[in-house]
C-alpha atoms as a PDB file:
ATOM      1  CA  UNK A   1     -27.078  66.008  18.778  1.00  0.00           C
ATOM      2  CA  UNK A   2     -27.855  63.271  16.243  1.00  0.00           C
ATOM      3  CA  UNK A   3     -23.767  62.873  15.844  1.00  0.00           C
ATOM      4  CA  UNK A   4     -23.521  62.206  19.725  1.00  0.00           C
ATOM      5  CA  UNK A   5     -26.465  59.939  19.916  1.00  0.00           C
ATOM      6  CA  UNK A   6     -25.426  57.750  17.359  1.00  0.00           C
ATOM      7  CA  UNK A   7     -21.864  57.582  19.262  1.00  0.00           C
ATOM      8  CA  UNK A   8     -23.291  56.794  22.798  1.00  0.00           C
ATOM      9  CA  UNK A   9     -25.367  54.387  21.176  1.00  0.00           C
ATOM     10  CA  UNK A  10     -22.460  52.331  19.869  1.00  0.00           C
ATOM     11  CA  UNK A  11     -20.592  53.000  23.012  1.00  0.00           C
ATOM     12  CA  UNK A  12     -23.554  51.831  24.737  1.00  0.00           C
ATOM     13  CA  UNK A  13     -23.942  48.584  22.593  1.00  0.00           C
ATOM     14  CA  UNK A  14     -20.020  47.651  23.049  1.00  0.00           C
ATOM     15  CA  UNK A  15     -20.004  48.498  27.319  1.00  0.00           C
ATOM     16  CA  UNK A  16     -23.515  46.289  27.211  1.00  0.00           C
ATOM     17  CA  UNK A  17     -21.760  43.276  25.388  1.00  0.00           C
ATOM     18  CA  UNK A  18     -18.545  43.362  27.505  1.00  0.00           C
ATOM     19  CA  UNK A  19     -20.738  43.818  30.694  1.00  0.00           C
ATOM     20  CA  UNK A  20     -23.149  40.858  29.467  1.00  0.00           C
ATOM     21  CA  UNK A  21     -20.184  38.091  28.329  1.00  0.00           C
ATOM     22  CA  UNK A  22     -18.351  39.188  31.738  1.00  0.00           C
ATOM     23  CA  UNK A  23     -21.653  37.947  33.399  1.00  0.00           C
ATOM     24  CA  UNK A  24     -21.688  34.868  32.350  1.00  0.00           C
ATOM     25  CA  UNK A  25     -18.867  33.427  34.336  1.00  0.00           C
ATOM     26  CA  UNK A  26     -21.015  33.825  36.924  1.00  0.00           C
ATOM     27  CA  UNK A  27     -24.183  33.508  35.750  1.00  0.00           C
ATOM     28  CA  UNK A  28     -26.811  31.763  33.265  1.00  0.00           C
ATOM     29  CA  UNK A  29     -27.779  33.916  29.445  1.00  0.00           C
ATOM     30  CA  UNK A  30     -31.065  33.429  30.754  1.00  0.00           C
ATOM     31  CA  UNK A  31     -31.011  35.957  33.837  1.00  0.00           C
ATOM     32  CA  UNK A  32     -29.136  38.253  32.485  1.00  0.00           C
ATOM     33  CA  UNK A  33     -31.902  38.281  29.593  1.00  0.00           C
ATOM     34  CA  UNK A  34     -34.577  38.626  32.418  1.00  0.00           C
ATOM     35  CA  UNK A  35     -32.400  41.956  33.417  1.00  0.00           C
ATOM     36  CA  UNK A  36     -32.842  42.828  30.015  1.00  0.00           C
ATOM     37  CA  UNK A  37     -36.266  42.299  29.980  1.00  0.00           C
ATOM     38  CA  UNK A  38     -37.147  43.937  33.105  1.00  0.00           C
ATOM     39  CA  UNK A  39     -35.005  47.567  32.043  1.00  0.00           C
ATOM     40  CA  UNK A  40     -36.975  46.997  29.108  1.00  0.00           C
ATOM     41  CA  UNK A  41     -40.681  48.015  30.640  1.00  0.00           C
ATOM     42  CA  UNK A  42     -39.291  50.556  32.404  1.00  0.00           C
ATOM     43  CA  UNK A  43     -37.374  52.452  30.179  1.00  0.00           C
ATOM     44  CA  UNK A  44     -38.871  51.977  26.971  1.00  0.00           C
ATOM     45  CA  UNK A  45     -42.734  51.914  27.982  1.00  0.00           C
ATOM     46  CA  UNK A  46     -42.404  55.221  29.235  1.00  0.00           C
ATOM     47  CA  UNK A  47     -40.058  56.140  26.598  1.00  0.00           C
ATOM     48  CA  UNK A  48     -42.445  55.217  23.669  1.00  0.00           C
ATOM     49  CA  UNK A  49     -45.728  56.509  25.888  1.00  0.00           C
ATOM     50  CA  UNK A  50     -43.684  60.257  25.363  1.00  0.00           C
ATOM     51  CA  UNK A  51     -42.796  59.840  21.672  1.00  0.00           C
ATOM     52  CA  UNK A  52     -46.420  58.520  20.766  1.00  0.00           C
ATOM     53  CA  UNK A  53     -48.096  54.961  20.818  1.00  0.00           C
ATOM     54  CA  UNK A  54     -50.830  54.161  18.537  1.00  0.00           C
ATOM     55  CA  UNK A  55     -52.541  51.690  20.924  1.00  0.00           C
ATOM     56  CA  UNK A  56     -55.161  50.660  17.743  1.00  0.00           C
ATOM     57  CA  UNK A  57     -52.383  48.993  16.498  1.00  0.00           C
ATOM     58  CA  UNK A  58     -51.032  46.898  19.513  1.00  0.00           C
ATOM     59  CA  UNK A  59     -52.865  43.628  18.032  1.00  0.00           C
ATOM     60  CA  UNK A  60     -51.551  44.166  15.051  1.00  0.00           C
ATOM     61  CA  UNK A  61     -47.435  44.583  16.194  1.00  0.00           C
ATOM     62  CA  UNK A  62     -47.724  42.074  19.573  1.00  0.00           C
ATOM     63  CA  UNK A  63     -47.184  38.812  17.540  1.00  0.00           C
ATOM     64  CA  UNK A  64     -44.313  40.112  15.710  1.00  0.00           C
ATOM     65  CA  UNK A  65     -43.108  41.877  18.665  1.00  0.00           C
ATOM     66  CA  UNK A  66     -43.168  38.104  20.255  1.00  0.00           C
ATOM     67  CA  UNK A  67     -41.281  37.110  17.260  1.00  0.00           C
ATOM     68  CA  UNK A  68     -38.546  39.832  18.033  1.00  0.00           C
ATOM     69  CA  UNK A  69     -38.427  39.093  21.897  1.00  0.00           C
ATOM     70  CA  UNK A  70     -37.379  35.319  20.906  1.00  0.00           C
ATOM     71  CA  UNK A  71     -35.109  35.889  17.864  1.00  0.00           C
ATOM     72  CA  UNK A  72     -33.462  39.239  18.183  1.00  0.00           C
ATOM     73  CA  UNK A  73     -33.472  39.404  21.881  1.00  0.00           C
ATOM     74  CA  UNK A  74     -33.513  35.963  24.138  1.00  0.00           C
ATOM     75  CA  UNK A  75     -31.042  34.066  20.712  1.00  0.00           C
ATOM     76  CA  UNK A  76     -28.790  36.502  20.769  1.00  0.00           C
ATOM     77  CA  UNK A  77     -28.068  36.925  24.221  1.00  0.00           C
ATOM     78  CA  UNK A  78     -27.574  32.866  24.092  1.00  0.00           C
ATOM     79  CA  UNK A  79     -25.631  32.898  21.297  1.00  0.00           C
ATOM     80  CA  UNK A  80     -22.958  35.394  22.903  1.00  0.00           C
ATOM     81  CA  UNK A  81     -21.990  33.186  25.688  1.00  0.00           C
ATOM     82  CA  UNK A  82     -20.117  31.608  23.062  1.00  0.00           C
ATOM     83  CA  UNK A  83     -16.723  32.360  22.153  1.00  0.00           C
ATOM     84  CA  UNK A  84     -14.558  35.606  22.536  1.00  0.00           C
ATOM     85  CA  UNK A  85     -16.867  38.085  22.845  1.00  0.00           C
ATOM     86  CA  UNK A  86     -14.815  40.335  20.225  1.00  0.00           C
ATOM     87  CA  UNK A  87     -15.399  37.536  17.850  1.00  0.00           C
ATOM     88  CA  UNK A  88     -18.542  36.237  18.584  1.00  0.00           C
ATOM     89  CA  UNK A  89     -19.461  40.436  18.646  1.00  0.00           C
ATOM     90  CA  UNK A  90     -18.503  41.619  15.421  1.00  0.00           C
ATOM     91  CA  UNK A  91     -19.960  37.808  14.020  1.00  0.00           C
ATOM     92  CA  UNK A  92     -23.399  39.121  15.308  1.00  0.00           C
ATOM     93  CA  UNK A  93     -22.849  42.510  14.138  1.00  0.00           C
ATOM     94  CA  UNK A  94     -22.996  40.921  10.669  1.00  0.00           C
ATOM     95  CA  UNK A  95     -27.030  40.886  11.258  1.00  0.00           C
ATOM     96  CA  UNK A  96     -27.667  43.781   8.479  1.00  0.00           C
ATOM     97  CA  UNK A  97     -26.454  41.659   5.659  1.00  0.00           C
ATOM     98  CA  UNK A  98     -28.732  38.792   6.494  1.00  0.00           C
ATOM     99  CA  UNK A  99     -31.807  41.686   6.757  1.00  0.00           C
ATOM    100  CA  UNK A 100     -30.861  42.572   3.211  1.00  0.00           C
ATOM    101  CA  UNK A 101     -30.426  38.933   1.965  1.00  0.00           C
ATOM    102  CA  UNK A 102     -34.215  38.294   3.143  1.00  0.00           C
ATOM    103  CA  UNK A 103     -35.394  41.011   2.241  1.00  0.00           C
ATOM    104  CA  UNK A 104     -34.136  40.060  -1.417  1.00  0.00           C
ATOM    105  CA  UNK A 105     -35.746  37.032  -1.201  1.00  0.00           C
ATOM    106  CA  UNK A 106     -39.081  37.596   0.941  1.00  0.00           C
ATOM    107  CA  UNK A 107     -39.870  40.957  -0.313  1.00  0.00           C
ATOM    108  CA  UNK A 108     -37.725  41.019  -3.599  1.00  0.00           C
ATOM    109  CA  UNK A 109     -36.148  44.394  -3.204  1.00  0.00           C
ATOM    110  CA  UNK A 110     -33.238  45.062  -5.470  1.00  0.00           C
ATOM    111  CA  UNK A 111     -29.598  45.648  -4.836  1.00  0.00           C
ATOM    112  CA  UNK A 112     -26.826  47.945  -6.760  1.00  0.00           C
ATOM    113  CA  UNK A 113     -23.260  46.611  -6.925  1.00  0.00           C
ATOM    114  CA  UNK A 114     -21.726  48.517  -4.486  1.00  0.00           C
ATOM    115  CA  UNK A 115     -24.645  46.763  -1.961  1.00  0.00           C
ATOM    116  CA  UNK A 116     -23.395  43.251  -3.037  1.00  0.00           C
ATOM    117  CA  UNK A 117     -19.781  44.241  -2.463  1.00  0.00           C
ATOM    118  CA  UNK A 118     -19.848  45.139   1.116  1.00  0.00           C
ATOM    119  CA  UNK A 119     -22.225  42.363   1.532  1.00  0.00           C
ATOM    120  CA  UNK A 120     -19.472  40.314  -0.052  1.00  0.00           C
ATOM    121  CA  UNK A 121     -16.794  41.671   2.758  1.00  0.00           C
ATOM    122  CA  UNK A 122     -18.413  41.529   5.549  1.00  0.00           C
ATOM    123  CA  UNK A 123     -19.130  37.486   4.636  1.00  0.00           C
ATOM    124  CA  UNK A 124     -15.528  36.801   3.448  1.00  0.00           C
ATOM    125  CA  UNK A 125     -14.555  38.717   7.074  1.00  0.00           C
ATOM    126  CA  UNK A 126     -16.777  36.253   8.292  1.00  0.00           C
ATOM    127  CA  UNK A 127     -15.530  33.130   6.599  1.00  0.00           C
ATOM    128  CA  UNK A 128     -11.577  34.210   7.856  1.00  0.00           C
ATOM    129  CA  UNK A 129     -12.321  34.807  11.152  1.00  0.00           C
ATOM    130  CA  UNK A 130     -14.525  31.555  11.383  1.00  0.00           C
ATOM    131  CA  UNK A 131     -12.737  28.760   9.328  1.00  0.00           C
ATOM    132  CA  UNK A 132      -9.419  27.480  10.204  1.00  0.00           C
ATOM    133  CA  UNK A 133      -6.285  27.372   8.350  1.00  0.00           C
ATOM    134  CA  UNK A 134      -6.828  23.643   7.045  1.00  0.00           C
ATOM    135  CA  UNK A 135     -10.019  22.193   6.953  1.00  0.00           C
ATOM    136  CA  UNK A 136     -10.187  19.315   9.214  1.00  0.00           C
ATOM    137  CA  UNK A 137     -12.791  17.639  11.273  1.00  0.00           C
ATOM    138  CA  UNK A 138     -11.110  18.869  14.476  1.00  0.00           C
ATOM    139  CA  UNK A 139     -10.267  22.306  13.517  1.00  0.00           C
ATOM    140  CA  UNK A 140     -13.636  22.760  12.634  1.00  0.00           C
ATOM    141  CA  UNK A 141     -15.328  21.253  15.603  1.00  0.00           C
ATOM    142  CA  UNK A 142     -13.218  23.636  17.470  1.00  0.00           C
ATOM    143  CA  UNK A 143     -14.565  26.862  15.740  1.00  0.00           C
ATOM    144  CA  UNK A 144     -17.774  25.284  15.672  1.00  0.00           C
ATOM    145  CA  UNK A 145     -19.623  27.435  18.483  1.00  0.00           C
ATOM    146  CA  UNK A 146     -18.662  30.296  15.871  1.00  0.00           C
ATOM    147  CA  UNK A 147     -21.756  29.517  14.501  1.00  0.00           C
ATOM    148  CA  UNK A 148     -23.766  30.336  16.916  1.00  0.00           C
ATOM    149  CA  UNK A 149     -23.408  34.086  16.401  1.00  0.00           C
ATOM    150  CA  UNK A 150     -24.056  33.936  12.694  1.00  0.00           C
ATOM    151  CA  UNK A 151     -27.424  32.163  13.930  1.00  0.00           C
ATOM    152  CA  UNK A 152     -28.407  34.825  16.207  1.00  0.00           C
ATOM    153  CA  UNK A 153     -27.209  37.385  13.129  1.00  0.00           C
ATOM    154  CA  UNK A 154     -29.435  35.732  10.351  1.00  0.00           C
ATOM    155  CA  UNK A 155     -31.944  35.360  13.373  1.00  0.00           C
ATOM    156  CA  UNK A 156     -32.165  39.164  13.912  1.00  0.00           C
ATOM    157  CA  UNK A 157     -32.061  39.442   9.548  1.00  0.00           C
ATOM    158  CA  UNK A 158     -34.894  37.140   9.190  1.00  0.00           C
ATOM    159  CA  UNK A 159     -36.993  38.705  12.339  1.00  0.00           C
ATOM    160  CA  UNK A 160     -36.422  42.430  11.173  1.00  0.00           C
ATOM    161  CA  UNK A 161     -37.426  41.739   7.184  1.00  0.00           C
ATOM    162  CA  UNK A 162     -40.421  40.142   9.057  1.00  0.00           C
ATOM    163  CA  UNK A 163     -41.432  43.537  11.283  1.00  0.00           C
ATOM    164  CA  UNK A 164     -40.438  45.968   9.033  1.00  0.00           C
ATOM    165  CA  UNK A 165     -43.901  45.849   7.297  1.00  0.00           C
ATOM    166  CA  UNK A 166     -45.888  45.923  10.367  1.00  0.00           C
ATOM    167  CA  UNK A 167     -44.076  48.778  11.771  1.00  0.00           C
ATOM    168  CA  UNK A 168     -43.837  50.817   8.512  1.00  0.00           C
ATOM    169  CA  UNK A 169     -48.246  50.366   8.837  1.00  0.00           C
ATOM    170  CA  UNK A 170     -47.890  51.312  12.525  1.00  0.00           C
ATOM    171  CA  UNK A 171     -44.571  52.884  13.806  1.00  0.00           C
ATOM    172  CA  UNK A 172     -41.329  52.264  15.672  1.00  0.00           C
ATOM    173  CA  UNK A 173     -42.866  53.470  18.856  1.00  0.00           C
ATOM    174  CA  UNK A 174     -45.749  51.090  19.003  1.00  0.00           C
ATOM    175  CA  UNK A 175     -43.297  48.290  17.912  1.00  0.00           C
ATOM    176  CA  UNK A 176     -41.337  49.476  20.987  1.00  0.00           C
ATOM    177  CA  UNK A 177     -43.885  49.561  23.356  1.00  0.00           C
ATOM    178  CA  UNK A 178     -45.014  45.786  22.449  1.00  0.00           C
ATOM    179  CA  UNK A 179     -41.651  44.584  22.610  1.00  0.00           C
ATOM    180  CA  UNK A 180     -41.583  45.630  25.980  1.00  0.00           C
ATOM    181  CA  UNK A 181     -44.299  43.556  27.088  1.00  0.00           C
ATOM    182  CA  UNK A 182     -43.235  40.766  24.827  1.00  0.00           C
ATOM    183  CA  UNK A 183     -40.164  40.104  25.791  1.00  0.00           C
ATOM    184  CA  UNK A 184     -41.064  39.064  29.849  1.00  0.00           C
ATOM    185  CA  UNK A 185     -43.105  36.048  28.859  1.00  0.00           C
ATOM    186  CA  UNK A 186     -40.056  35.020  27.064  1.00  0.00           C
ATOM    187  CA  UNK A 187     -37.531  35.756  29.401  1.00  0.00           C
ATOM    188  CA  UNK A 188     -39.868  33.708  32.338  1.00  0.00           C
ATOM    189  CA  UNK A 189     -40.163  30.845  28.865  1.00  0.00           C
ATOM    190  CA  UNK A 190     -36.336  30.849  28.892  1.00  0.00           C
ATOM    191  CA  UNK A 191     -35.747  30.849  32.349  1.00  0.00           C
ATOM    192  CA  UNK A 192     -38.151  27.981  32.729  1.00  0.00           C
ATOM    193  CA  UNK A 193     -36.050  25.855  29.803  1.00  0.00           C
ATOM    194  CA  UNK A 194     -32.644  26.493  31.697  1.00  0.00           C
ATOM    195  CA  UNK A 195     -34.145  25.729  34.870  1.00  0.00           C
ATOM    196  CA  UNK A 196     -33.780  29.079  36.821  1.00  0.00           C
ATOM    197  CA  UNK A 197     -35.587  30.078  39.511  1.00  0.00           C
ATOM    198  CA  UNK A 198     -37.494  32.871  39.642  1.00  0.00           C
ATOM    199  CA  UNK A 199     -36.995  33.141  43.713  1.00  0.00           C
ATOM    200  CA  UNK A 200     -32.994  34.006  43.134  1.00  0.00           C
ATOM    201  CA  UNK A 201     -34.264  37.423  41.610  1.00  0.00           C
ATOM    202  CA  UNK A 202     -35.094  38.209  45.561  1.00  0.00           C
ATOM    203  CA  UNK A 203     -31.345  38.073  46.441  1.00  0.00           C
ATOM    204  CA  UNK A 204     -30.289  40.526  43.795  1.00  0.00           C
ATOM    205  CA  UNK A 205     -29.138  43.131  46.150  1.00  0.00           C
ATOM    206  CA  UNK A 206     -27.800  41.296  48.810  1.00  0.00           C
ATOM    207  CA  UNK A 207     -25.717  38.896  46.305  1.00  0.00           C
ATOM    208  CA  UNK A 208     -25.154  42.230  44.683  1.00  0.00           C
ATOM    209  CA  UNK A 209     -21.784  41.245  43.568  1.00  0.00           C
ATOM    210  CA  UNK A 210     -22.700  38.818  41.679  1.00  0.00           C
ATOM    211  CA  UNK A 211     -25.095  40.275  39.601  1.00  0.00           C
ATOM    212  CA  UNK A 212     -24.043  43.376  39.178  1.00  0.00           C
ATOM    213  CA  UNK A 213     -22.159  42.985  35.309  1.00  0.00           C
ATOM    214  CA  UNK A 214     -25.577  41.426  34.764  1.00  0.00           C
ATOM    215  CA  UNK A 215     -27.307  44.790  35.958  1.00  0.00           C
ATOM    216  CA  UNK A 216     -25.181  47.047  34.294  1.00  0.00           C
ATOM    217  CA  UNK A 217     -24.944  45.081  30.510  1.00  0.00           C
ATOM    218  CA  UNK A 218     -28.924  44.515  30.603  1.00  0.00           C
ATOM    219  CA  UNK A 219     -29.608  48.345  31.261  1.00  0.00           C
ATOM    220  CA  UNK A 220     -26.695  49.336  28.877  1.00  0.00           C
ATOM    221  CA  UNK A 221     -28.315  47.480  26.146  1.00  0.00           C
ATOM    222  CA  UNK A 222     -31.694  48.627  26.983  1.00  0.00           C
ATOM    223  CA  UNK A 223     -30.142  52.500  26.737  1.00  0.00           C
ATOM    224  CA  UNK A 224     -28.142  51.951  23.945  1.00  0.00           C
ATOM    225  CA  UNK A 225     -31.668  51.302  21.881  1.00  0.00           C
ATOM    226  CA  UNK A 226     -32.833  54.117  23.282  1.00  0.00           C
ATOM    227  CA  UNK A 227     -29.872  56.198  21.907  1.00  0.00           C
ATOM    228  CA  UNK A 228     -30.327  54.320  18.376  1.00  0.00           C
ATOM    229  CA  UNK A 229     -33.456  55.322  18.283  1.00  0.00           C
ATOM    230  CA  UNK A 230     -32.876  59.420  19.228  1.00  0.00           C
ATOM    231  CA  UNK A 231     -29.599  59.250  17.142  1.00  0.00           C
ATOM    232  CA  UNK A 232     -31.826  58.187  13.875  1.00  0.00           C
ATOM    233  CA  UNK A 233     -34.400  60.594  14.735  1.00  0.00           C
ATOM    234  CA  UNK A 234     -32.271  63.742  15.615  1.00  0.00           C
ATOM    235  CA  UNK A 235     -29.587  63.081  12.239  1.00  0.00           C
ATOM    236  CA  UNK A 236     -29.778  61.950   8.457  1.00  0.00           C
ATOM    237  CA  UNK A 237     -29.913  58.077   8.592  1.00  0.00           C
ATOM    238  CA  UNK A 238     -26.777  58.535   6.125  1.00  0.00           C
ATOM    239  CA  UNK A 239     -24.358  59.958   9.020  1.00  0.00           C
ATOM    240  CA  UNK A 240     -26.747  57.734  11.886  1.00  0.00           C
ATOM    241  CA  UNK A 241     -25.965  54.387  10.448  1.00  0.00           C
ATOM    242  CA  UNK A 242     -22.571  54.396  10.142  1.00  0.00           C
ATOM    243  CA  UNK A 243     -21.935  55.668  13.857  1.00  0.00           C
ATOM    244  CA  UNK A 244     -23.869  53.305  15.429  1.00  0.00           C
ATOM    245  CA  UNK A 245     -22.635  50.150  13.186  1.00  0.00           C
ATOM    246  CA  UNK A 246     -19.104  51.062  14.522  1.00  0.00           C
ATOM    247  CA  UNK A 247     -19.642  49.368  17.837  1.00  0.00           C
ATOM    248  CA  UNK A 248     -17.920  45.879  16.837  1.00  0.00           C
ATOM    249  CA  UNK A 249     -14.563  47.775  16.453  1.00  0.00           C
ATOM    250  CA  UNK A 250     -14.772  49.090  20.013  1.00  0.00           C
ATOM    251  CA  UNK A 251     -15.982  45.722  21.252  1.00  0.00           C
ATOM    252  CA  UNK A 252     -12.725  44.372  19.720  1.00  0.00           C
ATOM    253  CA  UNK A 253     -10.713  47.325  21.573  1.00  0.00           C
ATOM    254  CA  UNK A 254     -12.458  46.364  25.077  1.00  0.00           C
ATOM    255  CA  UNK A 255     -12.495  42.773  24.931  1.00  0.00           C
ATOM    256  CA  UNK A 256      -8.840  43.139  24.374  1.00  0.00           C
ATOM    257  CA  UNK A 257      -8.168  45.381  27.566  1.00  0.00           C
ATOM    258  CA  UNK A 258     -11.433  44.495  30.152  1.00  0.00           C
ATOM    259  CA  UNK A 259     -11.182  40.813  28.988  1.00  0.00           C
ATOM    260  CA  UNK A 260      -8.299  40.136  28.057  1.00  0.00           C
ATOM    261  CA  UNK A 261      -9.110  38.360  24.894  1.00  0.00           C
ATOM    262  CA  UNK A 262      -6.214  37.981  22.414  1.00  0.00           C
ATOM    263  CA  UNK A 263      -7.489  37.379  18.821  1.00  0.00           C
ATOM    264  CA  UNK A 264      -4.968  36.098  16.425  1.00  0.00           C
ATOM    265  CA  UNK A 265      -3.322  38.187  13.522  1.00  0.00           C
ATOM    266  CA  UNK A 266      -5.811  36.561  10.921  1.00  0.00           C
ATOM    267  CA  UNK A 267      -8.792  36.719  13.533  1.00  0.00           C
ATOM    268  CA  UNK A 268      -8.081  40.616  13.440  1.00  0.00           C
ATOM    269  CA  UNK A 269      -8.017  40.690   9.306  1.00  0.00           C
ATOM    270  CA  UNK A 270     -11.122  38.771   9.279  1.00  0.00           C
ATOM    271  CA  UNK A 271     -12.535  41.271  12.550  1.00  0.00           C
ATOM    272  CA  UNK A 272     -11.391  44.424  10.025  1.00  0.00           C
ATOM    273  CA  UNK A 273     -13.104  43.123   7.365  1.00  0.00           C
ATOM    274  CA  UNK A 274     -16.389  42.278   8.602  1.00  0.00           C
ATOM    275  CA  UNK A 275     -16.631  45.774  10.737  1.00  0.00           C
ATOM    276  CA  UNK A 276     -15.688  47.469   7.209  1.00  0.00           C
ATOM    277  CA  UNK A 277     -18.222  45.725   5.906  1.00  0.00           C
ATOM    278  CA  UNK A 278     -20.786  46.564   8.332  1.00  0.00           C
ATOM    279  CA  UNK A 279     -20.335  50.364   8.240  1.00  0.00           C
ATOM    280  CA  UNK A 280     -20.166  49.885   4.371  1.00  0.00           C
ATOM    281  CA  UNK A 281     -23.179  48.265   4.617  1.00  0.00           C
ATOM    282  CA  UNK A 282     -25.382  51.213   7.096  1.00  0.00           C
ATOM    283  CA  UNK A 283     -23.370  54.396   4.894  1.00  0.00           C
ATOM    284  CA  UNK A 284     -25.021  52.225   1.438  1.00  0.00           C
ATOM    285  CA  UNK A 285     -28.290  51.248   2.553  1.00  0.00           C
ATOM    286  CA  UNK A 286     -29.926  54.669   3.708  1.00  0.00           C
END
């Protein structure tokens, strides 16, 4: 079962990302993020309540869980509005290199070659499918919102090196279970900065239309955690990690049909790279 997990899971992460960039012709990053938010108490509160929640440790998880909720949640759904979302996608995907390169340099953990060569893929991936063939002012303003996504990636890097000791004293459950909470304060904060009302959430089902990719990305991410976390639990990490970092590739594959994105001969080297990278990266580190 761990094999299928792991699969749905980066099924689940690619549908959610095409579903959420889809949104956003029609609507603001920040309401789809309240979506988010919302699936989030009511599939993962009761989720964690069932695996186990060590409520003595709440205190100790909530202000890292806040943490999270801004940097690997509310960022990152801002940060893909920007761009081709089979770009912008497999950019972001690039988040486990920056958790390794803070972890080397926060909690000084050490690296064998074969770690620093699929870290050095996935970057040079990175550097070819961001940088344009001659380095000019324009060019580069024009690939500038690239760097949005490598934001939200080392965002996500810094935030997990961060957690990782507070849940390794607790557990991945209570982490869970405070995200939850955390991440409707900043949803309303983020709504509040873009200038959204909370009254439009009342029109949801008659304006159905309209919301619905929002609807179906928010609670596709939400699951596709969920699946992470039962494909991880139910298989070796070894055959888990790999499955579920293979999501950018089928991004790429449904951006190209759903959205009709066409990335360019040396956008799809650079794509290849970076995805090789990735999986590299999750088969190495576990």
């Amino acid at each position: 079962m761990g094999i299928v997990f792991g699969l749905l899971a980066a099924l689940g992460q690619a549908l959610a990302f095409i579903s959420i960039k889809r949104s956003y012709k029609e609507l603001n990053p920040s309401i789809v993020f309240f979506f988010d938010a919302c699936f989030g108490l009511l599939l993962w509160i009761p989720f964690a309540l069932i695996v186990g929640v060590r409520f003595q440790d709440f205190s100790m998880v909530v202000g890292f869980a806040l943490l999270s909720a801004l940097l690997s949640e509310a960022f990152v759904f801002y940060a893909l509005s920007k761009g081709h979302i089979s770009i912008s996608g497999t950019i972001f995907a690039s988040y486990p290199v920056w958790t390794i390169i803070c972890s080397v340099l926060l909690n000084k953990e050490m690296l064998l070659p074969i770690h620093w060569f699929f870290i050095s893929i996935t970057i040079i991936g990175i550097l070819i499918v961001s940088l344009p063939h001659k380095i000019h002012a324009k060019e580069l303003k024009e690939r500038a919102h690239l760097l949005w996504p490598l934001a939200a990636a080392i965002a996500v890097g810094l935030s997990d090196t961060l957690s990782k000791g507070v849940i390794d004293k607790s557990s991945a459950e209570t982490f869970l279970f405070a995200l939850a909470f955390a991440q409707i304060p900043v949803a309303v904060g983020y709504l509040l900065v873009t200038r959204e009302p909370l009254s439009q959430f009342t029109r949801t089902i008659h304006e159905y239309s309209k919301y619905k990719f929002a609807l179906l990305g928010s609670l596709l991410n939400i699951v596709a955690v969920l699946f992470l976390w039962l494909a991880f639990a139910h298989a070796y990490a070894s055959i888990a990690s790999p499955l579920t970092a293979a999501y950018p590739a089928i991004i790429v594959v449904l951006a190209i049909f759903f959205l009709k994105e066409r990335p360019t001969k040396r956008e799809l080297i650079g794509l290849l790279l970076t995805i090789v990278g990735v999986i590299g990266i999750s088969l190495f580190f576990t």
